[in-house]
Protein backbone atom coordinates (compact mmCIF):
# COMPACT_ATOMS: atom_id res chain seq x y z
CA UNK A 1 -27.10 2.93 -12.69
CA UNK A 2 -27.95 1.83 -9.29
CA UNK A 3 -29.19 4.18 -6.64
CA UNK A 4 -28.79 8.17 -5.97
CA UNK A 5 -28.16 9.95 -3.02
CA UNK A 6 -28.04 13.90 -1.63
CA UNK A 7 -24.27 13.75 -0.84
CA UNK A 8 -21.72 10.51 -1.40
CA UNK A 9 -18.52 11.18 1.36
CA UNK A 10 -15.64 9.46 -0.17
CA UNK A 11 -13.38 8.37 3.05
CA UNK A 12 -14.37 7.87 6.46
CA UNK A 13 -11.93 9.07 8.84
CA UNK A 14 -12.39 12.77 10.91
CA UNK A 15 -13.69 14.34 8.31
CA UNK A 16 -15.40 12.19 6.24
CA UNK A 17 -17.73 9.95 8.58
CA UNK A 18 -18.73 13.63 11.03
CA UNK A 19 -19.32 15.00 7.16
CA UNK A 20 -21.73 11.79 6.27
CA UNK A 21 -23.38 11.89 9.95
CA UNK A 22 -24.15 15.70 10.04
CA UNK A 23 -25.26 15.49 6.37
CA UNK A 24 -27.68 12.83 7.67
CA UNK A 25 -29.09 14.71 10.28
CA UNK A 26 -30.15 17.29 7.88
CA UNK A 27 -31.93 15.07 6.22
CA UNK A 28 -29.72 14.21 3.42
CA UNK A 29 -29.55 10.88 1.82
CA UNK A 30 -26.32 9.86 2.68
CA UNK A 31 -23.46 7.61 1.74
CA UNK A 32 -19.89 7.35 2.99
CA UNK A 33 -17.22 4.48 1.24
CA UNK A 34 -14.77 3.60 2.70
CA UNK A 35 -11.78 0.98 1.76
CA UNK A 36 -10.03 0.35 5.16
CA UNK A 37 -9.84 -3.17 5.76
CA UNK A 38 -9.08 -4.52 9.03
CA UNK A 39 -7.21 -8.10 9.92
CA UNK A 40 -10.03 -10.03 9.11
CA UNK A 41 -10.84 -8.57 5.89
CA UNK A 42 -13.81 -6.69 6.76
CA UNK A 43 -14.29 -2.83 6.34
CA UNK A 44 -14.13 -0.65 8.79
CA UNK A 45 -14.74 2.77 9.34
CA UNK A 46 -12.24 5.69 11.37
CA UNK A 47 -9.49 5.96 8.24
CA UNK A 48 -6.09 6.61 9.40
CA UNK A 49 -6.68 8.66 12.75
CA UNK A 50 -8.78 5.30 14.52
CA UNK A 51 -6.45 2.90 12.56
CA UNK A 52 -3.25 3.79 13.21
CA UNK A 53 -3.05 7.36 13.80
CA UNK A 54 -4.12 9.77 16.33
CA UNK A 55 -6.20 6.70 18.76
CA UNK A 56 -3.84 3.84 18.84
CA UNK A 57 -0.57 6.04 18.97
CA UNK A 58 -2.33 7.86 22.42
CA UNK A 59 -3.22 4.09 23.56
CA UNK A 60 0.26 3.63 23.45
CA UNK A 61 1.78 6.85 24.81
CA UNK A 62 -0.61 6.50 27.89
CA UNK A 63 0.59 3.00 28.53
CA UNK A 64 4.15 3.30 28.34
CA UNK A 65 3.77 6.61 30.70
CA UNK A 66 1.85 4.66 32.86
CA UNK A 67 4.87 2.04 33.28
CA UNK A 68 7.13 4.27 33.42
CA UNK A 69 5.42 6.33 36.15
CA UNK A 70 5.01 3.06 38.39
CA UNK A 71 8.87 2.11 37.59
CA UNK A 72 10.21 5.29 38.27
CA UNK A 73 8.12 7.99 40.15
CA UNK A 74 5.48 6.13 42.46
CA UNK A 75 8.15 6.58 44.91
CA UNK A 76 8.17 10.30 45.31
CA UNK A 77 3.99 9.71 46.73
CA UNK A 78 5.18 7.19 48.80
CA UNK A 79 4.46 4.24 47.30
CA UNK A 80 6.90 1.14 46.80
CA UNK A 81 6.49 -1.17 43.49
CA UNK A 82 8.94 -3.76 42.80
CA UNK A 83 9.22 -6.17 39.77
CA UNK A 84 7.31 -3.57 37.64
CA UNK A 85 7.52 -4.90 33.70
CA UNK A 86 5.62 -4.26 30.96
CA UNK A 87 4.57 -7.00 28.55
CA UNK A 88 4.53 -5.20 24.78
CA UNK A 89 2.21 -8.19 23.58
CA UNK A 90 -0.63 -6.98 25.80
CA UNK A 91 0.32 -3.17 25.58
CA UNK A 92 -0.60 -3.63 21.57
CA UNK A 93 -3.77 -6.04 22.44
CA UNK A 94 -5.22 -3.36 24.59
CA UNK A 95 -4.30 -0.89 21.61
CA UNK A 96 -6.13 -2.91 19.21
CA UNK A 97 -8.95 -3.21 21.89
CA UNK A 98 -9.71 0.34 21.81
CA UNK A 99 -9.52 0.49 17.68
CA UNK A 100 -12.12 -2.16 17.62
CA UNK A 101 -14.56 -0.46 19.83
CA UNK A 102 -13.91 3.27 18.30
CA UNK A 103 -14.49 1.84 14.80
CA UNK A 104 -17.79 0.24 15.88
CA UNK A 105 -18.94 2.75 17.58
CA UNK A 106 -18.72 4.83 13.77
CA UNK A 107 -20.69 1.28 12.97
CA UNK A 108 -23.46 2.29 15.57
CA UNK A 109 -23.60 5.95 14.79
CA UNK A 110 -23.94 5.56 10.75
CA UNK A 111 -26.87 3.16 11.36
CA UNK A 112 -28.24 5.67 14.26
CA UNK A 113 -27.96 8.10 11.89
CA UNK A 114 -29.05 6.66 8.69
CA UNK A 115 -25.92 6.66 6.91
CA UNK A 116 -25.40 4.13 4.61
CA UNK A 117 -21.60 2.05 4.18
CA UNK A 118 -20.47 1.21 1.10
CA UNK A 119 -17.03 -0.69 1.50
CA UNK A 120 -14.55 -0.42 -1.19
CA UNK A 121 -12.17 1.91 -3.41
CA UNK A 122 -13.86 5.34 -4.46
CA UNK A 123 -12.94 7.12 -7.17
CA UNK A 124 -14.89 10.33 -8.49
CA UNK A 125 -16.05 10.52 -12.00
CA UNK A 126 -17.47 13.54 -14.03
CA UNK A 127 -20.79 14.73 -13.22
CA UNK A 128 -20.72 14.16 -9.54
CA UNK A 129 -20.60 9.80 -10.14
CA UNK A 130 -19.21 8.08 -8.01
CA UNK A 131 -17.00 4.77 -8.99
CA UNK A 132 -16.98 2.35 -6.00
CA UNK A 133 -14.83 -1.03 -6.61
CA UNK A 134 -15.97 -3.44 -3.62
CA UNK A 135 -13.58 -5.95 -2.12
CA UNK A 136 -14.77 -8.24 -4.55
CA UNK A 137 -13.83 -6.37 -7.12
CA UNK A 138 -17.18 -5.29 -8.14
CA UNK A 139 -17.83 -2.03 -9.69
CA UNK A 140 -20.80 0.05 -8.74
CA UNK A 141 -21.54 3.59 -9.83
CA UNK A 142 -23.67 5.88 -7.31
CA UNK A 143 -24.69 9.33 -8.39
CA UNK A 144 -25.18 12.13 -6.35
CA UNK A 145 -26.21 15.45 -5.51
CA UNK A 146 -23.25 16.90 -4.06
CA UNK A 147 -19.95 14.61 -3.16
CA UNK A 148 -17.80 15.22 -0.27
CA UNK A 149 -13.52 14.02 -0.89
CA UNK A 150 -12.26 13.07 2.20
CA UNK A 151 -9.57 10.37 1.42
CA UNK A 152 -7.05 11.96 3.94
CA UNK A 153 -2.79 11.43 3.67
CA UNK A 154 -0.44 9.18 3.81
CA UNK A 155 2.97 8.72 5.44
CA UNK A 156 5.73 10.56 3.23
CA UNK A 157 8.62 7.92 2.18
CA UNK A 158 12.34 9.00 1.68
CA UNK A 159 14.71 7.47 -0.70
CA UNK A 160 17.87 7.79 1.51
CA UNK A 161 15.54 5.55 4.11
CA UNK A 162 12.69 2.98 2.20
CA UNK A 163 10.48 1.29 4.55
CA UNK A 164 10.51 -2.63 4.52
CA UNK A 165 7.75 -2.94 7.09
CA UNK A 166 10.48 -4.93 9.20
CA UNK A 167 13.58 -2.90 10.28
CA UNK A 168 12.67 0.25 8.52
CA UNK A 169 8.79 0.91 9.28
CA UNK A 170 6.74 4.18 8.83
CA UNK A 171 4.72 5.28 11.78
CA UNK A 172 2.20 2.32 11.20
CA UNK A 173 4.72 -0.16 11.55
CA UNK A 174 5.90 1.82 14.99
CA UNK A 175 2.28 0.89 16.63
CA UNK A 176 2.82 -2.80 15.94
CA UNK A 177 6.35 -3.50 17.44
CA UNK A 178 6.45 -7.08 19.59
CA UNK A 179 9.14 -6.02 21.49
CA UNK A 180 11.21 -3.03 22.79
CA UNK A 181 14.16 -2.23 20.21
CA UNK A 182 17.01 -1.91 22.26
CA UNK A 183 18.50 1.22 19.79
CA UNK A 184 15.56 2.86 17.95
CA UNK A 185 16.31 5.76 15.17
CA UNK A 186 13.89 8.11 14.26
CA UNK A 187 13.74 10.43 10.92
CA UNK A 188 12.04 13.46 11.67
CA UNK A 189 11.40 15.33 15.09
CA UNK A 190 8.28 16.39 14.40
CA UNK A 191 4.75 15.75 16.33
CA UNK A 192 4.59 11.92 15.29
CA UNK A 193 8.33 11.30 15.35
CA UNK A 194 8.56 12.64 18.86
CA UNK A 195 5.27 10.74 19.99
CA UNK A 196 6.49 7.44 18.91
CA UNK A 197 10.27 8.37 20.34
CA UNK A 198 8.49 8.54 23.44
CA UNK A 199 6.50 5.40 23.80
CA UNK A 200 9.60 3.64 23.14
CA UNK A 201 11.70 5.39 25.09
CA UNK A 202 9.76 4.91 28.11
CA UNK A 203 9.38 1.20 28.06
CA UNK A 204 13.31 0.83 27.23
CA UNK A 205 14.45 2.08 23.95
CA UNK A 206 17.89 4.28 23.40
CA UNK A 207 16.38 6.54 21.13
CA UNK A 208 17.82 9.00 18.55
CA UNK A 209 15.97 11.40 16.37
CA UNK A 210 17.17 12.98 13.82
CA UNK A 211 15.76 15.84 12.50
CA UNK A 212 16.95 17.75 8.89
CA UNK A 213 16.38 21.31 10.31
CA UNK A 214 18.34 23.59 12.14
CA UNK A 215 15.71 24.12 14.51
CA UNK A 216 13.76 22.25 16.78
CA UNK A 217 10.26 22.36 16.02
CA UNK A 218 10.64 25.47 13.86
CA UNK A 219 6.57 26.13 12.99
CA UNK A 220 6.26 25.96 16.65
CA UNK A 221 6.72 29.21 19.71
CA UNK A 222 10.39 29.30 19.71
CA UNK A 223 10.48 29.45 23.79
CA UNK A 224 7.97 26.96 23.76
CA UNK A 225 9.92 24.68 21.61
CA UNK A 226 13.09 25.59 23.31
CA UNK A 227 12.04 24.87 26.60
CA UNK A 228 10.18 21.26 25.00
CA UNK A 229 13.86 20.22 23.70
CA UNK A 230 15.11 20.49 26.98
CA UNK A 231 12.56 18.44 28.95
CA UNK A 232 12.44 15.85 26.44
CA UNK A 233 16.31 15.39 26.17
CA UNK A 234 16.45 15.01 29.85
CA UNK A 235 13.76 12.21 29.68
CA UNK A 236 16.43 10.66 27.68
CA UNK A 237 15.76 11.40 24.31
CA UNK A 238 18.57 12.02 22.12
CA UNK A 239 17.43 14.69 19.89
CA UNK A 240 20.13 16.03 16.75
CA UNK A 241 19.22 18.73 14.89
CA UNK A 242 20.60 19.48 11.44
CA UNK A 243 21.39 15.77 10.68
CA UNK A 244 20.21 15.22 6.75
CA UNK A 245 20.20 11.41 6.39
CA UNK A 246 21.24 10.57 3.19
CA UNK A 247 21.46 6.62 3.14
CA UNK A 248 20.53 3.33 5.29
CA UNK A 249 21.92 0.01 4.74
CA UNK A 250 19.56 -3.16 6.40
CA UNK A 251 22.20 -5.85 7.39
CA UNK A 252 20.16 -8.62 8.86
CA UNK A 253 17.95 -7.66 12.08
CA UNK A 254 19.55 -3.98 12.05
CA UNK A 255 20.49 -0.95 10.17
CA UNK A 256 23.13 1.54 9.77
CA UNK A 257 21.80 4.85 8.51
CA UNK A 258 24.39 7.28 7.07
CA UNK A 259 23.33 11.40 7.72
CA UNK A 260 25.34 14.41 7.65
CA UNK A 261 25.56 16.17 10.55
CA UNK A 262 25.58 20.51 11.25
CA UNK A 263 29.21 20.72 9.75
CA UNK A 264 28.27 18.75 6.69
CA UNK A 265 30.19 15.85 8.01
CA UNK A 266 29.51 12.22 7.39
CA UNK A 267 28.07 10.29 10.47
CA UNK A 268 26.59 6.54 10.93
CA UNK A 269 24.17 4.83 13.60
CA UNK A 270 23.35 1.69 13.69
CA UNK A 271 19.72 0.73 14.86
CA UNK A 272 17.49 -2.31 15.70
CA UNK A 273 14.74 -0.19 14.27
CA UNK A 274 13.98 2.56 12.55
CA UNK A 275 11.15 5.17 11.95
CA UNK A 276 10.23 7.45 9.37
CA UNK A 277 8.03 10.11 10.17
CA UNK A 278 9.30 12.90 7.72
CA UNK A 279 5.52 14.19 7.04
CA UNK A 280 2.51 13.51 5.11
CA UNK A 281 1.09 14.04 1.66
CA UNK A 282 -2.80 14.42 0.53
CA UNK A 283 -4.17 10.97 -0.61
CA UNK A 284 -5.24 11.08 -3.93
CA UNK A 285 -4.29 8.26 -5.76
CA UNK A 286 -6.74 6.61 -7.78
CA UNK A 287 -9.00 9.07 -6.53
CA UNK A 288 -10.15 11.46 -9.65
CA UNK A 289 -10.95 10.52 -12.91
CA UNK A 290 -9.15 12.10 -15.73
CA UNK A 291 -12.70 14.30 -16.16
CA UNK A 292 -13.78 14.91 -13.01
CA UNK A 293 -13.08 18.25 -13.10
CA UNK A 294 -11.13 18.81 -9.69
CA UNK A 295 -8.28 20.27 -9.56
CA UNK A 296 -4.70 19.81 -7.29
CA UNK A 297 -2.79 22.70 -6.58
CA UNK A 298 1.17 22.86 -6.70
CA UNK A 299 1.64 20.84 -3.63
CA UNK A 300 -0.70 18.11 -5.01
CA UNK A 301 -3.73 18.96 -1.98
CA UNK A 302 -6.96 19.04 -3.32
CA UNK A 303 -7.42 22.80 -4.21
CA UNK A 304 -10.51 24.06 -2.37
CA UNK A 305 -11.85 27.83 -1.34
CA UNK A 306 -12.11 28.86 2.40
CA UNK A 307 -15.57 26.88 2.20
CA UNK A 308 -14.27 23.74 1.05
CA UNK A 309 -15.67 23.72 -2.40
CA UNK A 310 -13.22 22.54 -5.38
CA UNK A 311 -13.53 23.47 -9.10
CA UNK A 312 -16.34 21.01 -9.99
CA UNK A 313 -20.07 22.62 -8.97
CA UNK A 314 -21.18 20.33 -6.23
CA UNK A 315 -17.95 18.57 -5.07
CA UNK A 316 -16.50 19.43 -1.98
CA UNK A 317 -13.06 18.19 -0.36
CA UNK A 318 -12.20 18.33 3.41
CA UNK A 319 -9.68 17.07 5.92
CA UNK A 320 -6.36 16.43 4.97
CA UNK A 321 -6.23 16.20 1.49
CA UNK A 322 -7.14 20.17 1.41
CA UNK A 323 -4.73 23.11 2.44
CA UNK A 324 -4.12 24.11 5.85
CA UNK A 325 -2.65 21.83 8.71
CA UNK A 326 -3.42 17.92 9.08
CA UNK A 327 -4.94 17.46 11.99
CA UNK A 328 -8.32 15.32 12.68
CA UNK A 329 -10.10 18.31 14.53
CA UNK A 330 -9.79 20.87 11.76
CA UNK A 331 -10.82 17.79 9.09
CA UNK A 332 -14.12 17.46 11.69
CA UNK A 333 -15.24 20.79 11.48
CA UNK A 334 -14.86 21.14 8.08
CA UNK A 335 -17.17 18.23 7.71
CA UNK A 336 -19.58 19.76 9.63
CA UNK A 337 -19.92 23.36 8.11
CA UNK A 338 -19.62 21.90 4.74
CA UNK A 339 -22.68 19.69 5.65
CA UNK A 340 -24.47 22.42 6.90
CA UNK A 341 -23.54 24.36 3.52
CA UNK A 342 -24.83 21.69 1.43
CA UNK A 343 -28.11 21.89 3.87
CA UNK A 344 -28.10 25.79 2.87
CA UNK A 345 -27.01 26.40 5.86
CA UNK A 346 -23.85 29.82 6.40
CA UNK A 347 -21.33 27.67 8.21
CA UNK A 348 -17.96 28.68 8.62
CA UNK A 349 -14.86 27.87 10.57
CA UNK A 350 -12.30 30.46 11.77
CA UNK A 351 -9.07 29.13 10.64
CA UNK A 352 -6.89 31.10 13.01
CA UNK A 353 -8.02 29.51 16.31
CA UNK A 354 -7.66 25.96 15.56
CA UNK A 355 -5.38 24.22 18.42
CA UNK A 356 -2.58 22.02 17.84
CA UNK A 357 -1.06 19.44 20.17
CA UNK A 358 2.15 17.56 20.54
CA UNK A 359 1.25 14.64 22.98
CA UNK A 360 4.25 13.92 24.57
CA UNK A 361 4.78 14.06 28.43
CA UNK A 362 4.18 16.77 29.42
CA UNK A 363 2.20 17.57 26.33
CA UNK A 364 2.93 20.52 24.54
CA UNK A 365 0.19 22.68 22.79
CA UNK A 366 -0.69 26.16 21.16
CA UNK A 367 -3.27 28.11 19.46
CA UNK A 368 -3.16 31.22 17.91
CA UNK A 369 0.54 33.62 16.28
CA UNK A 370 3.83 32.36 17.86
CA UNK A 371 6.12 35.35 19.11
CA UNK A 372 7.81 35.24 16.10
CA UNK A 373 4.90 35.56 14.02
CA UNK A 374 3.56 38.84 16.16
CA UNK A 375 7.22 40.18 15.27
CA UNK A 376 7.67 39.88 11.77
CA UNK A 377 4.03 41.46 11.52
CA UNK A 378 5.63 44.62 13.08
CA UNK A 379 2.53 44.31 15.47
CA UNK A 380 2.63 46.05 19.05
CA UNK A 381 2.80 43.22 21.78
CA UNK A 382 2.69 41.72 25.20
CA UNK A 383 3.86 38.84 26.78
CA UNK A 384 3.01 36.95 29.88
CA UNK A 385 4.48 33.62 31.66
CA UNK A 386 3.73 31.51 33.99
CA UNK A 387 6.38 28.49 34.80
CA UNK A 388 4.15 25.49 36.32
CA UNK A 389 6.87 24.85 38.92
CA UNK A 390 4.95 27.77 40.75
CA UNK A 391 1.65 26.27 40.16
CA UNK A 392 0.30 24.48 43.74
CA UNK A 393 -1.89 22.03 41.97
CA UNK A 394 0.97 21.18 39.29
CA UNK A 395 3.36 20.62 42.72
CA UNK A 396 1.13 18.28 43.97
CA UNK A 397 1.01 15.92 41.52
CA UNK A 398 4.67 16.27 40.64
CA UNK A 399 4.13 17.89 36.94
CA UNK A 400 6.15 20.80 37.11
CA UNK A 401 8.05 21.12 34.05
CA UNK A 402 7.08 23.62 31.57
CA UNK A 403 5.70 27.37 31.55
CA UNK A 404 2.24 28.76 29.69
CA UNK A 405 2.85 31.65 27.59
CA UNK A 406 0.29 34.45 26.35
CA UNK A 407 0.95 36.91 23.58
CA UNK A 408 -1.70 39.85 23.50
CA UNK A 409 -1.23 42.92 21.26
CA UNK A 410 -0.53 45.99 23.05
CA UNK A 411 -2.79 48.27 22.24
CA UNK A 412 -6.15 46.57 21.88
CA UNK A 413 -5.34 43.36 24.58
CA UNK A 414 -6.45 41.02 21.97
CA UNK A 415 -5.20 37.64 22.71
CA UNK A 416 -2.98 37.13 19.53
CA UNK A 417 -1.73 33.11 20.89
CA UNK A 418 -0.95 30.90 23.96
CA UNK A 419 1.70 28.00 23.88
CA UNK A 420 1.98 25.83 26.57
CA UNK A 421 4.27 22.87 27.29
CA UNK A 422 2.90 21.43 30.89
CA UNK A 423 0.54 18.70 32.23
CA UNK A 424 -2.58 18.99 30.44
CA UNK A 425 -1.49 21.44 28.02
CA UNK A 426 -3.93 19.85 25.19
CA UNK A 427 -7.20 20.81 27.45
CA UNK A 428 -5.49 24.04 28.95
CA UNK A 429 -4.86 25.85 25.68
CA UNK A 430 -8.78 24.98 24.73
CA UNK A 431 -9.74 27.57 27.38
CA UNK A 432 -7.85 30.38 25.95
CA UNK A 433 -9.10 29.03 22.12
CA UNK A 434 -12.82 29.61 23.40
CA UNK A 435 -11.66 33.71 25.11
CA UNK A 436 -9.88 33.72 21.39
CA UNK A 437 -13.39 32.95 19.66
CA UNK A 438 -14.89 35.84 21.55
CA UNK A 439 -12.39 38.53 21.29
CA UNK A 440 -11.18 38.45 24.76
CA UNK A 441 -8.12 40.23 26.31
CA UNK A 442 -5.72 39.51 28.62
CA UNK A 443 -7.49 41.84 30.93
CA UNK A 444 -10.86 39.66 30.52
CA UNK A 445 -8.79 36.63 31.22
CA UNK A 446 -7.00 38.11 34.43
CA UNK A 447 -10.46 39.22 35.63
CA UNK A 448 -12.06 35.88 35.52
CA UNK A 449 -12.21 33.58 39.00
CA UNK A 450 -10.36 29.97 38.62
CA UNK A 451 -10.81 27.24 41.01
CA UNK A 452 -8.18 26.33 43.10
CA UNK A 453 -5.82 24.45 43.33
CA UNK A 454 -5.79 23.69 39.18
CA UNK A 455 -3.73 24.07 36.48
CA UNK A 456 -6.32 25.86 34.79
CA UNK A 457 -4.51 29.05 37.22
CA UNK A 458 -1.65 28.70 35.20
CA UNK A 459 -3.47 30.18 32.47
CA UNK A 460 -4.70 32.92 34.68
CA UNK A 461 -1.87 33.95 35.83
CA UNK A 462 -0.30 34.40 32.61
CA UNK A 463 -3.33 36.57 31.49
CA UNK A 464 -2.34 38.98 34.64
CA UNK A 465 1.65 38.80 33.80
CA UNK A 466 0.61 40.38 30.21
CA UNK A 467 0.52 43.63 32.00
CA UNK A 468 2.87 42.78 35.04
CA UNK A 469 0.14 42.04 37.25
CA UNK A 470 0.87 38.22 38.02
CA UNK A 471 0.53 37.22 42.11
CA UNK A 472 2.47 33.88 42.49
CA UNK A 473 5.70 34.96 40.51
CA UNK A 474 7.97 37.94 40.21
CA UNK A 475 6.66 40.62 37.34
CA UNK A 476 9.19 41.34 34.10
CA UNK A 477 9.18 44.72 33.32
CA UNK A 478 5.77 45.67 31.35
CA UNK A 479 7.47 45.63 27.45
């Protein structure tokens, strides 16, 4: 048996390397494996998020805005380009650029830190051992204290639509294209399917997504998502709703897919390539031994309490492989309180104020009950707007589309949500998160002094048009 530690993190990604750093700082012995290889065979930290998630897919949207931006709208500031092009080969080196340094810099901070790297497969035996298989194929078995799952998710695959990591690709194959597709299909209009239907679009692409649903980002503010359609289809996105795709047929360098549409009839496009982003699932494969004692609930997540513990005393899972939504923030702080609980420490995380973010342009983003979730709770509520075509600062920079919205409920001015589709709508909705945290109202909001000219007055005057009391548009009725 070779060395123990305090806590092993299986999986280094959001959750798992902030999980292995905090538990460091506490003065833990601490461990985190990881089995992400990169080109070159060697491990490296950052799991799918620094990869070929959330980092390299925002590399990406940022360049191919920034193209289109010079190609298209440098000439409302007065500035003439000509000959603009983009050159995909170097959009995709300066991707990789930024993966290289973000995974190093986890390098830096485990050795700043004192965590150690094991590279390799981890799998979770009984008694809180820990089974890492190295690259080599050499098995080692760690024991420890307490052990921390964090092996994340993986892209959901469809039968109608099986990726050949050439024509058909998942959202990993999206971030490596060499060229621009000239007729890109997408599977699934949700945050990663519209992301990626973005970049492309931008530097060229015809681009169709087809989503299963009825509805158009149905989890999301209905006006918000309404009002997102609308913007996006005008940027040239051709967004169907209730189109099930039930077969694709690869003929060469292109593929016909075959989905039903709203009336249940038979349609086909044909595509240079095409994208599957129907979802995720929890990772877990190879990840539990028969007796480890941890067990998966119905939807095959890693079943956990609201602290992050599983079944087995002293095993912990966080991130995505746990219940709740799959995003790299929420993953972070779970890390860090269940650190901080292993320390004997009370962390906790409230899970109703955890932002989410679609980034698109403009970038759409909420925190907090939809409209639609204040209503079916037969809750008393308040609404304010604020359209950024009224906002000065938004003007001036030419970012006008979109509209913040705050729900507060009626009696008590609680903020209950805020959705926002707008520039900057990923940092704006953060400053209504933090009022959230500390019980604010609408009033407190409204009362509070914003600079100006910012966006940032967007959100304040949405806070005064909860109670009618906006000053840059025309009141609704008080509900």
């Amino acid at each position: 048996m070779s060395e123990k530690y305090d806590v092993i993190v299986i999986g280094s990604g959001p959750a798992g390397y902030v999980a292995a750093i905090r538990a460091a700082q506490l003065g833990l012995k601490t461990a985190c494996v990881e089995k992400w290889k990169n080109e070159e065979g060697k491990g490296v930290n950052g799991g799918t998020c620094l990869n070929v998630g959330c980092i390299p897919s925002k590399a990406l949207l940022d360049s191919s805005y920034k193209y289109h931006e010079a190609k298209e709208d440098l000439g409302l500031h007065g500035i003439s380009t000509s000959g603009v092009e983009i050159n995909i080969p170097s959009m995709i080196a300066r991707k990789n650029q930024i993966i290289k340094n973000l995974t190093g810099g986890i390098a830096s901070l485990f050795k700043a830190n004192g965590v150690t790297s094991l590279f390799g497969t981890g799998k979770l035996l009984a008694g809180k051992k820990v089974e890492v298989t190295d690259f080599d194929g050499k098995v080692t078995v760690y024991e420890a204290e307490n052990v921390i799952l964090a092996s994340g998710s993986s892209p959901i695959n469809i039968p109608p639509a099986p990726v050949d990591n050439d024509v058909i690709v998942n959202s990993t194959g999206a971030l490596e294209f060499t060229e621009v597709p000239k007729r890109l299909g997408v599977i699934g209009a949700g945050v990663i399917g519209l992301e990626l239907g973005s970049v492309w679009n931008r530097v060229g692409s015809k681009v169709t997504v087809l989503e299963a649903l009825d509805s158009f980002l149905a989890i999301m503010d209905q006006q918000i998502a309404k009002e997102t359609q609308k913007i996006l289809t005008k940027q040239g996105l051709d967004i169907r709703t209730s189109s099930r795709v039930t077969g694709s047929k690869v003929n060469g360098k292109e593929v016909t897919v075959t989905y039903l549409d709203k009336d249940g009839k038979e349609q086909h496009e044909t595509f240079d390539k095409l994208i599957v982003c129907v979802g995720r699932r929890p990772f877990t494969e190879n990840l539990l031994a028969a007796d480890s004692g941890v067990n998966l609930d119905e939807r095959g997540f890693i079943f956990v309490n609201e602290q992050c513990e599983t079944n087995a005393p002293g095993v912990w899972a966080i991130g995505d492989v746990v219940r709740g939504p799959m995003l790299a923030h929420k993953g972070s702080e779970e890390g860090v309180m269940v650190a901080e609980r292993i320390a004997g420490q009370k962390s906790q995380i409230n899970y109703d104020i955890i932002p989410n973010v679609i980034y698109t342009h403009p970038e759409v983003a909420s925190v907090g009950k939809t409209e639609e979730q204040v209503k079916a709770s037969g809750e008393p509520y308040n609404v304010g707007t604020f359209p950024f075509a009224a906002s000065g600062r938004a003007m001036a920079a030419n970012e006008t589309h979109g509209l913040v919205k705050i729900i507060a409920h009626a009696e008590t001015d609680r903020i209950l949500g805020c959705h926002i589709v707008g520039p900057s709508a990923a940092d704006l909705v953060q400053q209504v998160a933090i009022a959230m945290e500390f019980g604010s109202s609408a009033e407190d909001l409204g009362m509070m002094v914003f600079g100006h000219p910012t966006l940032s007055e967007a959100i304040h005057e949405a806070a005064l048009a909860v109670h009618g009391h906006a000053i840059h548009i025309a009141n609704k009725k008080k509900r």
